[in-house]
Structures are given as C-alpha cells and as structure tokens.
N, C-alpha and C. Protein backbone atom coordinates (compact mmCIF):
# COMPACT_ATOMS: atom_id res chain seq x y z
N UNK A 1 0.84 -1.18 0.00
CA UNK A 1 0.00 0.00 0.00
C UNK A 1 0.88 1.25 0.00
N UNK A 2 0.49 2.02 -0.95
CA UNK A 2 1.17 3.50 -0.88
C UNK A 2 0.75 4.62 -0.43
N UNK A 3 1.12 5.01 0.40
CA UNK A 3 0.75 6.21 1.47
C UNK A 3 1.35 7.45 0.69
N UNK A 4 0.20 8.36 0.63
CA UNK A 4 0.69 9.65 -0.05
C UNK A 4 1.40 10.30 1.23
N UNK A 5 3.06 11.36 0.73
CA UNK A 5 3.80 12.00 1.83
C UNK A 5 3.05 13.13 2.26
N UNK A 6 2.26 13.60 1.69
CA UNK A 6 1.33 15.40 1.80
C UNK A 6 0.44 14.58 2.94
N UNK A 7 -0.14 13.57 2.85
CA UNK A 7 -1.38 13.36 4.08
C UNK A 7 -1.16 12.60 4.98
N UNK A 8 0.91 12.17 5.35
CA UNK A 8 1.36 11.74 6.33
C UNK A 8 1.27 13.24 7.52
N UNK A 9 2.15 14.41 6.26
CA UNK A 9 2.29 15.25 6.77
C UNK A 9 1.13 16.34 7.70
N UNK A 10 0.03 16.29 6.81
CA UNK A 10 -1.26 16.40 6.81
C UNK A 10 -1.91 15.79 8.58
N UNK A 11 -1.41 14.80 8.65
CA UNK A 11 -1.90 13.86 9.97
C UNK A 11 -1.12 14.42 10.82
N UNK A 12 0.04 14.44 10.38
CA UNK A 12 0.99 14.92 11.51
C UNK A 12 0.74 16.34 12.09
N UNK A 13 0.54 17.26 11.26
CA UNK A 13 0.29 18.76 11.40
C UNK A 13 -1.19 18.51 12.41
N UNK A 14 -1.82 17.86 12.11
CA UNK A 14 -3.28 17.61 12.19
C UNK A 14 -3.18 17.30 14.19
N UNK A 15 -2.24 16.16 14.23
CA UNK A 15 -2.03 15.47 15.68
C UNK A 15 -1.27 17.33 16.73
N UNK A 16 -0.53 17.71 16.11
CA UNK A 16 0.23 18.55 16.71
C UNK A 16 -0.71 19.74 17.04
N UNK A 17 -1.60 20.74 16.08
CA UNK A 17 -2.23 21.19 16.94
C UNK A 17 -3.75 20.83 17.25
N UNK A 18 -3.89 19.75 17.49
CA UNK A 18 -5.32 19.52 17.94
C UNK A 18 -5.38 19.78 19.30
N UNK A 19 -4.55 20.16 20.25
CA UNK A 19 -4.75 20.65 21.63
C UNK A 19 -5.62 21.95 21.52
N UNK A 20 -4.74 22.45 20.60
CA UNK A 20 -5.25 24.12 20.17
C UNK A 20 -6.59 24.35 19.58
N UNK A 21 -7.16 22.79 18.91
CA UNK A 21 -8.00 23.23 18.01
C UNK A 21 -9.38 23.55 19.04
N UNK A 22 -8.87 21.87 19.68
CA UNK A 22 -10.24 21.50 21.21
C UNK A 22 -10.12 22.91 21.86
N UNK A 23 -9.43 23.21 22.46
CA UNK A 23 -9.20 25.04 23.64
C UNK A 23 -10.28 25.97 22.82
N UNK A 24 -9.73 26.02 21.51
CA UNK A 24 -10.73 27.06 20.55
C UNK A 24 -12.11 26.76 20.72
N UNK A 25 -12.35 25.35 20.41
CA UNK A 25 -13.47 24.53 20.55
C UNK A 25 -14.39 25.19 21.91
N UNK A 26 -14.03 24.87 22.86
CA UNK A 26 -14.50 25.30 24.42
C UNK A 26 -14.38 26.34 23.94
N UNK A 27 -12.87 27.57 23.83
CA UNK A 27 -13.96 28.98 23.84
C UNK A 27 -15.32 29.70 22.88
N UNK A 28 -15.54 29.00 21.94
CA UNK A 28 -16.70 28.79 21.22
C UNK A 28 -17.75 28.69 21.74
N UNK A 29 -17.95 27.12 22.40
CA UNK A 29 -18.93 26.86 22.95
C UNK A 29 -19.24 27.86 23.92
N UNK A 30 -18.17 28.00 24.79
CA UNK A 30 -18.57 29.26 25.95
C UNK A 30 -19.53 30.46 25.50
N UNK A 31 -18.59 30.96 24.40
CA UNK A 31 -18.94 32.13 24.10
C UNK A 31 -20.03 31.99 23.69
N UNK A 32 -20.45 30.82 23.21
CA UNK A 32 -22.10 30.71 22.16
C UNK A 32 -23.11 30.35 23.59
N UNK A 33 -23.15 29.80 24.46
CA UNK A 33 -23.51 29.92 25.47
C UNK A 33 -23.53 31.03 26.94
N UNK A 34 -22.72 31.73 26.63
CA UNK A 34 -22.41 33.17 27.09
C UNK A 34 -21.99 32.90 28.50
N UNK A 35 -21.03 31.62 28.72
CA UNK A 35 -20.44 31.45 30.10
C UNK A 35 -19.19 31.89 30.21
N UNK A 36 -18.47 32.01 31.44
CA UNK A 36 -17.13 32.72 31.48
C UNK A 36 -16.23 31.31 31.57
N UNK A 37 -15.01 31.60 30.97
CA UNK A 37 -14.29 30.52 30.61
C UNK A 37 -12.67 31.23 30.75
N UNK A 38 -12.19 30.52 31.95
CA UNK A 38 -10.75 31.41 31.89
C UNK A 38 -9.95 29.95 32.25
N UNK A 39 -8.82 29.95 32.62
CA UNK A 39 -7.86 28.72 33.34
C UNK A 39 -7.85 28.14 34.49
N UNK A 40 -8.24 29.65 34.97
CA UNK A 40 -8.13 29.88 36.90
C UNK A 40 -8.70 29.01 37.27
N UNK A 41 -10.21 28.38 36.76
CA UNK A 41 -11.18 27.87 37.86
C UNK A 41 -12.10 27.68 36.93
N UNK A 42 -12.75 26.66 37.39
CA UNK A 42 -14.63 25.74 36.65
C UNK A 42 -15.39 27.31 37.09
N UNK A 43 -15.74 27.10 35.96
CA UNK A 43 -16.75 28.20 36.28
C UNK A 43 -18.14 27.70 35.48
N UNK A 44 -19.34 27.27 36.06
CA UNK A 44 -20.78 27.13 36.13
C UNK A 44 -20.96 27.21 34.35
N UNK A 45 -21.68 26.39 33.95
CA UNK A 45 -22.13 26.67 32.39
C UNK A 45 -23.06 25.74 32.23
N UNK A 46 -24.18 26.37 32.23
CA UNK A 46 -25.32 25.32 31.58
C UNK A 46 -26.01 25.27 30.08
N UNK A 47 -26.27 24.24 29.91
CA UNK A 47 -26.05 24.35 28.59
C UNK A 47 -26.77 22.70 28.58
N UNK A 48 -28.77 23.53 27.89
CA UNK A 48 -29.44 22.09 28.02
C UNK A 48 -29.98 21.57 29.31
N UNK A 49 -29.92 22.15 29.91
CA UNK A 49 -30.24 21.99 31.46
C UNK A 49 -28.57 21.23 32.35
N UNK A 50 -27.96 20.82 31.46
CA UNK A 50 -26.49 20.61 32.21
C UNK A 50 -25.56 21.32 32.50
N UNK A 51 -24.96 21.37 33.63
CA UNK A 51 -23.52 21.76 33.39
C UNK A 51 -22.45 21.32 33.34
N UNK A 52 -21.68 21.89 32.05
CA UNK A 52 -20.67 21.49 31.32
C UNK A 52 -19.35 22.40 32.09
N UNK A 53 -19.57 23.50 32.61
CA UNK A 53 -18.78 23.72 33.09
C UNK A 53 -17.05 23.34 33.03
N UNK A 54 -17.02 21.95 34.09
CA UNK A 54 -16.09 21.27 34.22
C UNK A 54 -15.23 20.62 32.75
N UNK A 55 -15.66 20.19 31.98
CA UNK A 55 -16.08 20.00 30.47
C UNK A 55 -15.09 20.76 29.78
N UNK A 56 -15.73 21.80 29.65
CA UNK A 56 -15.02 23.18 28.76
C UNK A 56 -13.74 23.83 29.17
N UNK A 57 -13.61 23.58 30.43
CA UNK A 57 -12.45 24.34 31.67
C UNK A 57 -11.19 22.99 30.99
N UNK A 58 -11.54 21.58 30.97
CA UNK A 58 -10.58 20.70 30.80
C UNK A 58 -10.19 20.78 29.48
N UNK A 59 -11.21 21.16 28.08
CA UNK A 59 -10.82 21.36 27.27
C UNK A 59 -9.89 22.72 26.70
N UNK A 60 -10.29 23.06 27.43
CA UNK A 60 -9.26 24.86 27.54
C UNK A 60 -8.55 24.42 28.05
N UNK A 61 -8.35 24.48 28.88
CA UNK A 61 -6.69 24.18 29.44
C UNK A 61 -5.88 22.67 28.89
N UNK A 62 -6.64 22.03 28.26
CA UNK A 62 -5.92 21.06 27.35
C UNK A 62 -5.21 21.30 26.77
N UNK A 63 -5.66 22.75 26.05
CA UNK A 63 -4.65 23.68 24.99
C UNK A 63 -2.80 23.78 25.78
N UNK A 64 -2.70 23.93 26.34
CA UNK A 64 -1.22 23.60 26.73
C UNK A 64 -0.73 22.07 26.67
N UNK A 65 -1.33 21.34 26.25
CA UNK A 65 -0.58 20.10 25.94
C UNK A 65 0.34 20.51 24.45
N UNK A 66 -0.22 21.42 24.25
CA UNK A 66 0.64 21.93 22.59
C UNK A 66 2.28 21.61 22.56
N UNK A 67 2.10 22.34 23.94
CA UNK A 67 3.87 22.46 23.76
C UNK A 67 4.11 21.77 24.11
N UNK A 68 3.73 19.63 24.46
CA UNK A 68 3.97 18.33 24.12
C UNK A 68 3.74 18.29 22.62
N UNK A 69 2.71 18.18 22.08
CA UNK A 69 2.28 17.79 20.69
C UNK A 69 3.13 18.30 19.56
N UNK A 70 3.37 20.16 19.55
CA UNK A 70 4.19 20.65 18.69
C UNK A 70 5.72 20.11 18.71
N UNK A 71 6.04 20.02 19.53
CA UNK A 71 7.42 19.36 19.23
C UNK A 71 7.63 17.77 18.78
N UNK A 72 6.78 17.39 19.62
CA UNK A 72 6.50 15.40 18.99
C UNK A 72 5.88 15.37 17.59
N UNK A 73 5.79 16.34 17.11
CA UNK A 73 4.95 16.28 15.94
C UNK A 73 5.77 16.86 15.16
N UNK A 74 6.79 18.04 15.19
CA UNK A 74 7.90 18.26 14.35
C UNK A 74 8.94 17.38 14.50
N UNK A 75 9.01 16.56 15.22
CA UNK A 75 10.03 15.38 15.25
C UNK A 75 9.60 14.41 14.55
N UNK A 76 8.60 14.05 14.53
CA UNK A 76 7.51 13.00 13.54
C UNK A 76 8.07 13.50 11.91
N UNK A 77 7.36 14.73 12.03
CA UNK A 77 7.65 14.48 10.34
C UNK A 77 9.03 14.85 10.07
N UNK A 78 10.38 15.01 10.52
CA UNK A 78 11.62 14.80 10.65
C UNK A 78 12.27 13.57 10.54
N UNK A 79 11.47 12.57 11.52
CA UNK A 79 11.70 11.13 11.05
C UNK A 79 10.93 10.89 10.15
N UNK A 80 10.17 11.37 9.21
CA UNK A 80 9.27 10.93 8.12
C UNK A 80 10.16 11.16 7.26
N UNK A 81 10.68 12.33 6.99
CA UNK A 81 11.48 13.05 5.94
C UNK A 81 13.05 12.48 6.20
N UNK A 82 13.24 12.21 6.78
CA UNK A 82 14.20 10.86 6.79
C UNK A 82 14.51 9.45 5.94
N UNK A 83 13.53 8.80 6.94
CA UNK A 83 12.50 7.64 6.16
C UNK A 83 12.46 7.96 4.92
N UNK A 84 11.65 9.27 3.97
CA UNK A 84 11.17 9.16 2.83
C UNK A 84 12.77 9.16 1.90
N UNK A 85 13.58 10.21 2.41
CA UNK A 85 15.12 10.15 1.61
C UNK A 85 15.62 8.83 1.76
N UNK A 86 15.87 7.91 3.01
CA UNK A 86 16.24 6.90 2.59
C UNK A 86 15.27 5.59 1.86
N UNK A 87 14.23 5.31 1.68
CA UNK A 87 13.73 4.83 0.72
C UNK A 87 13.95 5.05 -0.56
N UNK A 88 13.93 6.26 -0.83
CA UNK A 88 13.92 6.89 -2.28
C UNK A 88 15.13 6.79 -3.16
C-alpha cells in the first residue's frame, strides 16, 4: 500500500495542533452559550439543562498540551522526511 507523503504530513500537522483546536473549541462553545471561561477555575455553564462547566475548563486548558504535541509532531515528520530520503 502507498501512502501519499502530503497526508502523512497532513496527519501529523493535524495530531500537533489539535490541543489548540479542542481550547478554541471550548472557547466557542462558551462564548455561544455566554459562560465565562478562563484557566483559573470551573466556572458554572449550563447548557441544556447541564452543566458542562467542568467540560469546557478541561478542554481549555488542554490547549497547553501543545507544547507536548508541537514538538512530537515536528520530530515526527523529521523522522518521516528521513525515512522518505532513505527509501527513495
């Protein structure tokens, strides 16, 4: 099977900032729900008769796993681009 190199890279880019994408994600939701959403602390959000609160606070502050992901993920496609020169 032949794996195209653009949608290794593609995955890879993809894995690295998805911390960032989820954080965005929560401040969205917040904002479309009109709850306060900072780092400090759960702060109350209902939404549907639930609160998500807790939810949105973990997905925001998930966003700092980046600076795990961005670097494991420029090392990824480093050993890709490796890999692909020595095959080739």
């Amino acid at each position: 099977m032949h794996v195209r190199p653009w949608l290794v890279y593609l995955v890879i880019a993809f894995l690295g900032v998805l911390p960032v994408l989820i954080a965005m994600l929560a401040g969205v939701i917040a904002n479309w729900a009109k709850c306060e959403l900072n780092e400090g602390s759960v702060n109350p959000c209902v939404i549907a008769g639930r609160d998500v609160g807790r939810l949105l606070y973990m997905m925001f502050v998930g966003g700092w796993f980046t600076f795990m992901t961005m670097p494991a993920a420029l090392f990824a496609a480093l050993v890709y681009s490796i890999y692909l020169l020595v095959i080739r």
